[in-house]
Protein backbone atom coordinates (compact mmCIF):
# COMPACT_ATOMS: atom_id res chain seq x y z
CA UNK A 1 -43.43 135.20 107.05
CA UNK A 2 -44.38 131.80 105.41
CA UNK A 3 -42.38 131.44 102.01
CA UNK A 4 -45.13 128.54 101.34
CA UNK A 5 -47.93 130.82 101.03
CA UNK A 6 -49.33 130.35 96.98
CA UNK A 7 -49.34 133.69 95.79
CA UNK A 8 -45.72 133.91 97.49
CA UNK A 9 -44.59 131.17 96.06
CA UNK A 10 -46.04 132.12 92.32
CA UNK A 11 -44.02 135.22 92.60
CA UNK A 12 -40.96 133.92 93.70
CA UNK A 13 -38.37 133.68 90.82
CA UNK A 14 -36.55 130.65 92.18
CA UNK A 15 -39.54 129.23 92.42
CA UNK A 16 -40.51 129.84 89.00
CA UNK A 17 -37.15 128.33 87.96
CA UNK A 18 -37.11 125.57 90.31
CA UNK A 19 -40.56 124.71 88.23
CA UNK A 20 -39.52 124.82 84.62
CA UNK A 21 -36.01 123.51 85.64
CA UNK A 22 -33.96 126.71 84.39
CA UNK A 23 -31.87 127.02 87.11
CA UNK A 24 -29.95 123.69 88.76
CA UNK A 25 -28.71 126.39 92.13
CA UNK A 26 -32.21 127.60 92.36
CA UNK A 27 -33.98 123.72 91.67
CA UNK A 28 -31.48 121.89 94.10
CA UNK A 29 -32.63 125.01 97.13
CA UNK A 30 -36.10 123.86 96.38
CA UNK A 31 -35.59 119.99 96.33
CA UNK A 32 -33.95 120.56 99.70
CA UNK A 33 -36.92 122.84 101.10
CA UNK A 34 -39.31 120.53 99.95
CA UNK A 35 -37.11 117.81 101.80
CA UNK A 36 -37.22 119.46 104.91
CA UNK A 37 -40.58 120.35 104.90
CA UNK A 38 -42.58 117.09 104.18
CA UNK A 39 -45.53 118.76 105.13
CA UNK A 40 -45.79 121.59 102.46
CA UNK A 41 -45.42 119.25 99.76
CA UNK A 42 -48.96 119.74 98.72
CA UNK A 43 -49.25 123.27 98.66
CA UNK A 44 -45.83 123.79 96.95
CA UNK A 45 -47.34 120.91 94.04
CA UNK A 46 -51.02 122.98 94.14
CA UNK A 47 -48.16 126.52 92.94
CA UNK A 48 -46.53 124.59 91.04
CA UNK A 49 -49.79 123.09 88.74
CA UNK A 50 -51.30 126.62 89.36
CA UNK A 51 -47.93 128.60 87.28
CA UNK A 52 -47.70 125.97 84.74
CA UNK A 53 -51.32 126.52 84.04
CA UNK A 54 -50.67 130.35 83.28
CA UNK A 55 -51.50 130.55 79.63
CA UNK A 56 -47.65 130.98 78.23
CA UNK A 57 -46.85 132.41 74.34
CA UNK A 58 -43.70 132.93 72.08
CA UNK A 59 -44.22 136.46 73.58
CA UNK A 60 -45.14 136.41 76.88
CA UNK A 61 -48.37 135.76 78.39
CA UNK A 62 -51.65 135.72 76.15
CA UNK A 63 -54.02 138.53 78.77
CA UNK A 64 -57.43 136.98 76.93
CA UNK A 65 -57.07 133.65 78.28
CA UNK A 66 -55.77 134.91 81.52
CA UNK A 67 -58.52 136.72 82.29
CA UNK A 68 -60.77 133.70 80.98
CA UNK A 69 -59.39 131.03 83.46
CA UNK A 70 -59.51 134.12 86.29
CA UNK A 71 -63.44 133.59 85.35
CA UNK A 72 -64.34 130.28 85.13
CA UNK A 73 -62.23 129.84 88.41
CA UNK A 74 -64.45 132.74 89.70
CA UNK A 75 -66.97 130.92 88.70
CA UNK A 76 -66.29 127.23 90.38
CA UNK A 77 -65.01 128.39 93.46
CA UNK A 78 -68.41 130.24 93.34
CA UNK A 79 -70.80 127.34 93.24
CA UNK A 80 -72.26 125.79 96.33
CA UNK A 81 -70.58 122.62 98.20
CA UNK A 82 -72.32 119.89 100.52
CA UNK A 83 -71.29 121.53 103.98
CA UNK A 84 -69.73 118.92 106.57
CA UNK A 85 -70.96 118.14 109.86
CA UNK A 86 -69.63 120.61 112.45
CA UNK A 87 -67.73 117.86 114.40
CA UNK A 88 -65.49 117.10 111.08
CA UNK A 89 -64.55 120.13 111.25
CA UNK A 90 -61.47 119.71 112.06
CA UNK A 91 -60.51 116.88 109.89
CA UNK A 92 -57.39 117.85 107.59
CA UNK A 93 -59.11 117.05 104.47
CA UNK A 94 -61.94 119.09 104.48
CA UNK A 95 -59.84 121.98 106.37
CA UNK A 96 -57.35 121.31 103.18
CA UNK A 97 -60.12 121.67 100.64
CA UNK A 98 -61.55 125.09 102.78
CA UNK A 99 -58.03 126.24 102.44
CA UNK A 100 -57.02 125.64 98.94
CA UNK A 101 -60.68 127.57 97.75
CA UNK A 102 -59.65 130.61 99.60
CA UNK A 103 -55.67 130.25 98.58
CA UNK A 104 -57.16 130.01 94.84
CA UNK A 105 -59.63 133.20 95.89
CA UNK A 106 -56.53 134.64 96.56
CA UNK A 107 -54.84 134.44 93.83
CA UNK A 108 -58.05 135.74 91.91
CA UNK A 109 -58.15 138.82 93.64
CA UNK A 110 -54.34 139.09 92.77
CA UNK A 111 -54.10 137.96 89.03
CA UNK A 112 -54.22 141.56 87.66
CA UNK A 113 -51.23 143.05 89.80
CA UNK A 114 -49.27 139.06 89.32
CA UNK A 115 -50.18 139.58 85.08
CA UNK A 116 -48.37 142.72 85.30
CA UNK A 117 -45.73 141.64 87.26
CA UNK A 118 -44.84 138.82 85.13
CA UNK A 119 -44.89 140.36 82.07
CA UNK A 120 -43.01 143.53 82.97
CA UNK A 121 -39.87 141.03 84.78
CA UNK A 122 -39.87 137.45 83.51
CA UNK A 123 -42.24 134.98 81.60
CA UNK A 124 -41.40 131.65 82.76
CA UNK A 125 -39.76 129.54 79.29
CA UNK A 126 -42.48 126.16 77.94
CA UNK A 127 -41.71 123.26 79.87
CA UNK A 128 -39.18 121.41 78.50
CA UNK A 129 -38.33 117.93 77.90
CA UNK A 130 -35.33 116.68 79.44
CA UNK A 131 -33.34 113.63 77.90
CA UNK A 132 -30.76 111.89 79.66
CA UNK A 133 -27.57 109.34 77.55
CA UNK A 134 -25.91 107.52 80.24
CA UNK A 135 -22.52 105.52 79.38
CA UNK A 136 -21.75 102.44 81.27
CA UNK A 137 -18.00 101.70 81.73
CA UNK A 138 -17.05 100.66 78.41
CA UNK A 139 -18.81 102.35 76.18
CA UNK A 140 -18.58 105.67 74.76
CA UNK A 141 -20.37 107.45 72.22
CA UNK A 142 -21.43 110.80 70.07
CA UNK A 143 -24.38 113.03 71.06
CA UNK A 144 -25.83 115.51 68.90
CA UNK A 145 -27.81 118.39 70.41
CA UNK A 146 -30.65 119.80 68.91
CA UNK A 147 -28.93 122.96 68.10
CA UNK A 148 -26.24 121.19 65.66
CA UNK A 149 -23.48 120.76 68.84
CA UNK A 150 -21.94 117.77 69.00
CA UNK A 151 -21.18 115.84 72.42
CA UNK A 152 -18.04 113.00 72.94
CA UNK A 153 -19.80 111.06 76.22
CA UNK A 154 -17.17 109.45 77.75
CA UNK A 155 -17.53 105.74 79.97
CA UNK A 156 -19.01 105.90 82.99
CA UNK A 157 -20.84 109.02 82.24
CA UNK A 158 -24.10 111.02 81.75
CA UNK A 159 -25.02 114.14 80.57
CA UNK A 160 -28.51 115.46 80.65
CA UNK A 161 -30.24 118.07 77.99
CA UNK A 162 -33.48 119.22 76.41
CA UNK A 163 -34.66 117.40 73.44
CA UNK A 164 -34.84 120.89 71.67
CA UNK A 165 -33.24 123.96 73.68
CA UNK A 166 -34.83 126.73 74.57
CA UNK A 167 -34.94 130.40 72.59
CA UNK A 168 -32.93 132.22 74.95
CA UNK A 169 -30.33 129.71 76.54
CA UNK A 170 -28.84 126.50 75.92
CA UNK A 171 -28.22 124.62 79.16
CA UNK A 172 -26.73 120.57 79.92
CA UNK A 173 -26.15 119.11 82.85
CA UNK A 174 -22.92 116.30 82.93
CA UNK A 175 -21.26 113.70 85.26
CA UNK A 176 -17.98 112.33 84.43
CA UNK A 177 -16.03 113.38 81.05
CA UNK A 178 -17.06 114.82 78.05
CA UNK A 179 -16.10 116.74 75.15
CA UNK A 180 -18.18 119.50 73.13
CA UNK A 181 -17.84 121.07 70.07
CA UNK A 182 -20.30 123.62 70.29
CA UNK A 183 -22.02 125.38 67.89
CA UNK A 184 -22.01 129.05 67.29
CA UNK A 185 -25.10 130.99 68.55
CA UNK A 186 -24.13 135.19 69.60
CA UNK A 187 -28.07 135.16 71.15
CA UNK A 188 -27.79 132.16 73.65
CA UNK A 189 -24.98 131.20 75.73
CA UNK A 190 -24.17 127.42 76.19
CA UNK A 191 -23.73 126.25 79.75
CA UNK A 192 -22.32 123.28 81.14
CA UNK A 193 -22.99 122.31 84.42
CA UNK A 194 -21.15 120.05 86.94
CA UNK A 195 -21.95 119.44 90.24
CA UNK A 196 -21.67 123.49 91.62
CA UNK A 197 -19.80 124.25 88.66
CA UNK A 198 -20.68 125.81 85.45
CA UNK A 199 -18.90 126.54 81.95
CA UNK A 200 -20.15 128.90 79.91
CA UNK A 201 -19.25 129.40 75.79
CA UNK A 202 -20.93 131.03 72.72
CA UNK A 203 -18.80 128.57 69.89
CA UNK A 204 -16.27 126.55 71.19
CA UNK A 205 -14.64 123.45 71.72
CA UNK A 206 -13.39 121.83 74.67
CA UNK A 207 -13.56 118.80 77.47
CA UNK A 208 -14.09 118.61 80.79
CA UNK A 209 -13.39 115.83 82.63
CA UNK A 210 -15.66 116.06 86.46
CA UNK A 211 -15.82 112.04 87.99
CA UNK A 212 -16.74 112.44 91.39
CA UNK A 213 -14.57 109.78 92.63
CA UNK A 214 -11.33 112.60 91.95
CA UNK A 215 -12.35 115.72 93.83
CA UNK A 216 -11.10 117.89 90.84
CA UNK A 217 -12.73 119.13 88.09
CA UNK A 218 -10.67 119.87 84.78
CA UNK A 219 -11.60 121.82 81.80
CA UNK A 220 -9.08 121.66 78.98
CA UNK A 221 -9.95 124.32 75.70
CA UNK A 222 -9.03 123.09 72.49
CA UNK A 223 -10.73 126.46 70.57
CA UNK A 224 -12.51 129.54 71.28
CA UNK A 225 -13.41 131.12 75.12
CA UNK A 226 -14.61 129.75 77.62
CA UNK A 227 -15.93 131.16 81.56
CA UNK A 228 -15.43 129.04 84.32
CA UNK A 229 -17.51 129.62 87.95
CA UNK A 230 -18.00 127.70 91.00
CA UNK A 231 -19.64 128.34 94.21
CA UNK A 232 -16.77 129.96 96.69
CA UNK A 233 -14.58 131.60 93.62
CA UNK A 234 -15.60 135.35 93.57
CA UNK A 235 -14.71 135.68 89.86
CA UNK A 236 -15.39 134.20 86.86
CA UNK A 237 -11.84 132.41 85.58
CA UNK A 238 -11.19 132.67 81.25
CA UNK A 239 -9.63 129.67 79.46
CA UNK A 240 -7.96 130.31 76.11
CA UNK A 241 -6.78 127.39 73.98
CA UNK A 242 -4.31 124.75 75.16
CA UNK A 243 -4.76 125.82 78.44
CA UNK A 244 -6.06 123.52 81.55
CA UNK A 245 -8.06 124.58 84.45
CA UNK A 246 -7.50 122.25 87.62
CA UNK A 247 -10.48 122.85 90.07
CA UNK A 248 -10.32 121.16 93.38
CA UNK A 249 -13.85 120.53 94.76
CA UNK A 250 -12.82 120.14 98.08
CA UNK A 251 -10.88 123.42 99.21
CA UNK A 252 -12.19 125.67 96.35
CA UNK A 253 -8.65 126.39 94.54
CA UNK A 254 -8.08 126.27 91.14
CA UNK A 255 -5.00 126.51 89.01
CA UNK A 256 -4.16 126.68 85.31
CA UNK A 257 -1.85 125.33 83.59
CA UNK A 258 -1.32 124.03 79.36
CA UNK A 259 -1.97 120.58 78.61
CA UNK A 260 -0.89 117.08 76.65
CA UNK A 261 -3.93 117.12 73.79
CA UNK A 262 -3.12 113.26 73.27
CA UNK A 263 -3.03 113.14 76.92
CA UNK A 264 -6.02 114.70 77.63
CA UNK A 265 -8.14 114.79 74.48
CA UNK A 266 -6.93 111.49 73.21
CA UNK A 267 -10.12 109.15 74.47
CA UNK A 268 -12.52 110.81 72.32
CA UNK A 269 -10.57 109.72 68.87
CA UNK A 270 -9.95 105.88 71.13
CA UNK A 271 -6.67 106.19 71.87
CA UNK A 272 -5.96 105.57 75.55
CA UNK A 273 -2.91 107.63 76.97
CA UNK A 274 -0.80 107.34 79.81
CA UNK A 275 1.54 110.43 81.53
CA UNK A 276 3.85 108.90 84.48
CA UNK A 277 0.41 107.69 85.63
CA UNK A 278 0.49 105.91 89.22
CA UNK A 279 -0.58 102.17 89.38
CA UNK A 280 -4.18 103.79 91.24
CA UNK A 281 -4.57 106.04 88.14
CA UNK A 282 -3.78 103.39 85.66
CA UNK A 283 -6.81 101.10 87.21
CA UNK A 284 -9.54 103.47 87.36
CA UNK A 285 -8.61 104.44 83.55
CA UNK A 286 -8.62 101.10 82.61
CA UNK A 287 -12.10 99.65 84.49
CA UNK A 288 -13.42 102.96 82.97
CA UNK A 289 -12.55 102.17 79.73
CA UNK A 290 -13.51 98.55 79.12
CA UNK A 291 -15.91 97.82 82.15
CA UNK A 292 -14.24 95.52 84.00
CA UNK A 293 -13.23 95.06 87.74
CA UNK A 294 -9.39 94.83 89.07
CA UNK A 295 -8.94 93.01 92.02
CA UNK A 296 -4.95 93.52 94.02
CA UNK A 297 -3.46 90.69 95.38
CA UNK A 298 0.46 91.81 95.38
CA UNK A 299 1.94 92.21 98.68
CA UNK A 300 3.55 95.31 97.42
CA UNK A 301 1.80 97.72 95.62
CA UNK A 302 2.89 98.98 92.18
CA UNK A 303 4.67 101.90 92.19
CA UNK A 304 6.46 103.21 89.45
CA UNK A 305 4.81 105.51 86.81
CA UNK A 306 3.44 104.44 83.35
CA UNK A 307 3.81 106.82 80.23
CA UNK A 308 2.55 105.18 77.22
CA UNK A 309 -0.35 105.30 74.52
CA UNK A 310 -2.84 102.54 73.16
CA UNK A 311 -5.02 102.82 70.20
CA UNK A 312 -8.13 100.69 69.84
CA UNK A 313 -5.95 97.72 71.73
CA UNK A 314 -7.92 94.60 73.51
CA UNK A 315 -7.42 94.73 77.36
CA UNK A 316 -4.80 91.57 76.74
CA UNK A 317 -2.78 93.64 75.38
CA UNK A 318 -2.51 96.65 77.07
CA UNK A 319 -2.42 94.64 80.21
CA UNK A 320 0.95 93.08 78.42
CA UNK A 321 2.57 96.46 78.19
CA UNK A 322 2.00 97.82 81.30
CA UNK A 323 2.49 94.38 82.88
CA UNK A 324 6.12 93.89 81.35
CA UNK A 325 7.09 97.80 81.78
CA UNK A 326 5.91 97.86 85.82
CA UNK A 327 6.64 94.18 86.43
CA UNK A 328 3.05 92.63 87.60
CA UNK A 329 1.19 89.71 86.28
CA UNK A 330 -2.30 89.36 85.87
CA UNK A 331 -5.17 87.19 84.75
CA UNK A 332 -8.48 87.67 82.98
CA UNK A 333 -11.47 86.12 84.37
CA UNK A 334 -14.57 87.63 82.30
CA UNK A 335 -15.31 90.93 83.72
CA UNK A 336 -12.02 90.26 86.71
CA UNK A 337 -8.93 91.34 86.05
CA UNK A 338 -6.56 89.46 88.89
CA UNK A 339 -3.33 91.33 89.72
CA UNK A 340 -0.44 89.24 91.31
């Protein structure tokens, strides 16, 4: 059975999602079929135009305008076409063009029982436009969703969400750190969603903190509920506040635990915190936050922990403080930071 066929394809939920982008499990299976089939690209595009050109209202589809485009399709696949010479046949475009008028036939013949269908299991949400605030290291800044939720977008970070949100679901997509204050809505969940991972609320607060570069993702609640789900954990986990979920990304465990709020909340309000932090940790934390580039030259590496806090301090002089307490010097060359 060929899962490319158009009227299959219509009908085919993650298809449908995979379309209007409502669904990142369902649009990453299709990205990868598509990928590994080069060569049904064009029918896959021909569904794809064909479903977003299904006449869509605020409650469900509108059956007058169906049945209008079912008509004037009728109608042009009706009207007569310059035949080509029998040897050209074979040639892939006009074969393509034969193939697409009987596909689209097809689907005529099928539009009453696919109407019915849609209307008695899903209609498909409007298309909607995506917008995407990207951090460089260095910079953070505050996000405010259309539905009144606020967003803390850490360095080296992006997050990804519709312009205005849908009516039934509110849905982002992040990489790196961030923390949301979300606004209360009992009709549509808000879902946050990292890598295979999702978090789900209704009115909450909380961060989570997902760089690829550490294998773990962490969601820390300051208020409210929250779900947490991954592929390969049967159940969804609960957070309640103060409490830390630890999420390793490579073996699919995950552990909770309560958490530091300066520790762990602390970069939204600026202040830059250190907990027994190795001399690796310290680095990545610090390139993060003020876009620069370390570069090792000690024979030894440092090894002793750093535990200490920073608020709103030039790189100078945090670079003093954790020089002095783990004995290392260092010099500033624009965006190099030389360790010796």
């Amino acid at each position: 059975m060929d899962m490319f066929e158009i009227e299959k394809l219509i009908q085919d939920p993650s298809f449908q999602n995979w379309v209007y982008h409502s669904n990142p499990q369902d649009f990453a299976l299709w990205e990868k079929r598509i990928q590994e089939h080069p060569e049904k690209r064009e029918v896959v595009e021909v569904a794809a135009q064909m479903l977003k050109g299904m006449p869509v209202q605020e409650h469900g589809l509108d059956q007058e305008e169906i049945h209008q485009e079912w008509e004037m399709l009728q109608e042009k696949l009706s009207q007569p076409s310059v035949s080509p010479k029998r040897e050209n046949y074979h040639n892939r475009k006009d074969q393509w063009t034969l193939w697409i008028k009987v596909a689209a036939m097809i689907t005529v013949v099928m539009g009453v029982g696919l109407i019915t269908w849609w209307n008695q299991y899903q209609t498909p949400p409007r298309a909607l436009h995506w917008v995407e605030k990207q951090n460089p290291a260095g910079q953070r800044s505050v996000i405010t969703l259309s539905d009144g939720s606020k967003v803390w977008l850490n360095a080296a970070s992006k997050l990804r969400f519709p312009e205005v949100f849908s009516e039934k679901k509110r849905t982002v997509f992040l990489e790196g750190e961030a923390f949301f204050e979300v606004s209360k809505d009992p009709s549509r969940v808000f879902k946050v969603h990292s890598g295979s991972s999702t978090v789900a609320v209704l009115g909450t607060s909380f961060n989570i903190n997902a760089f690829a570069e550490n294998d773990r993702i962490e969601v820390a609640l300051a208020s409210g509920k929250v779900l947490f789900e991954s592929e390969g954990i049967a159940e969804k986990v609960p957070l309640s506040p103060e409490e830390l979920l630890s999420f390793d990304t490579k073996n699919r465990q995950w552990a909770k635990s309560q958490f530091n709020k300066d520790e762990v909340l602390g970069w939204k309000d600026n202040i830059l915190y250190f907990q027994d932090a190795s001399f690796e940790e310290v680095v990545k934390k610090l390139e993060r936050w003020y876009g620069v580039e370390f570069i090792v030259r000690r024979k030894v590496p440092v090894s002793k922990g750093f535990t200490g806090w920073f608020k709103q301090k030039p790189l100078e002089h945090v670079l003093k403080g954790i020089g002095f307490s783990s004995k290392f010097d260092y010099r500033i060359e624009d965006k190099k930071v030389l360790i010796y």
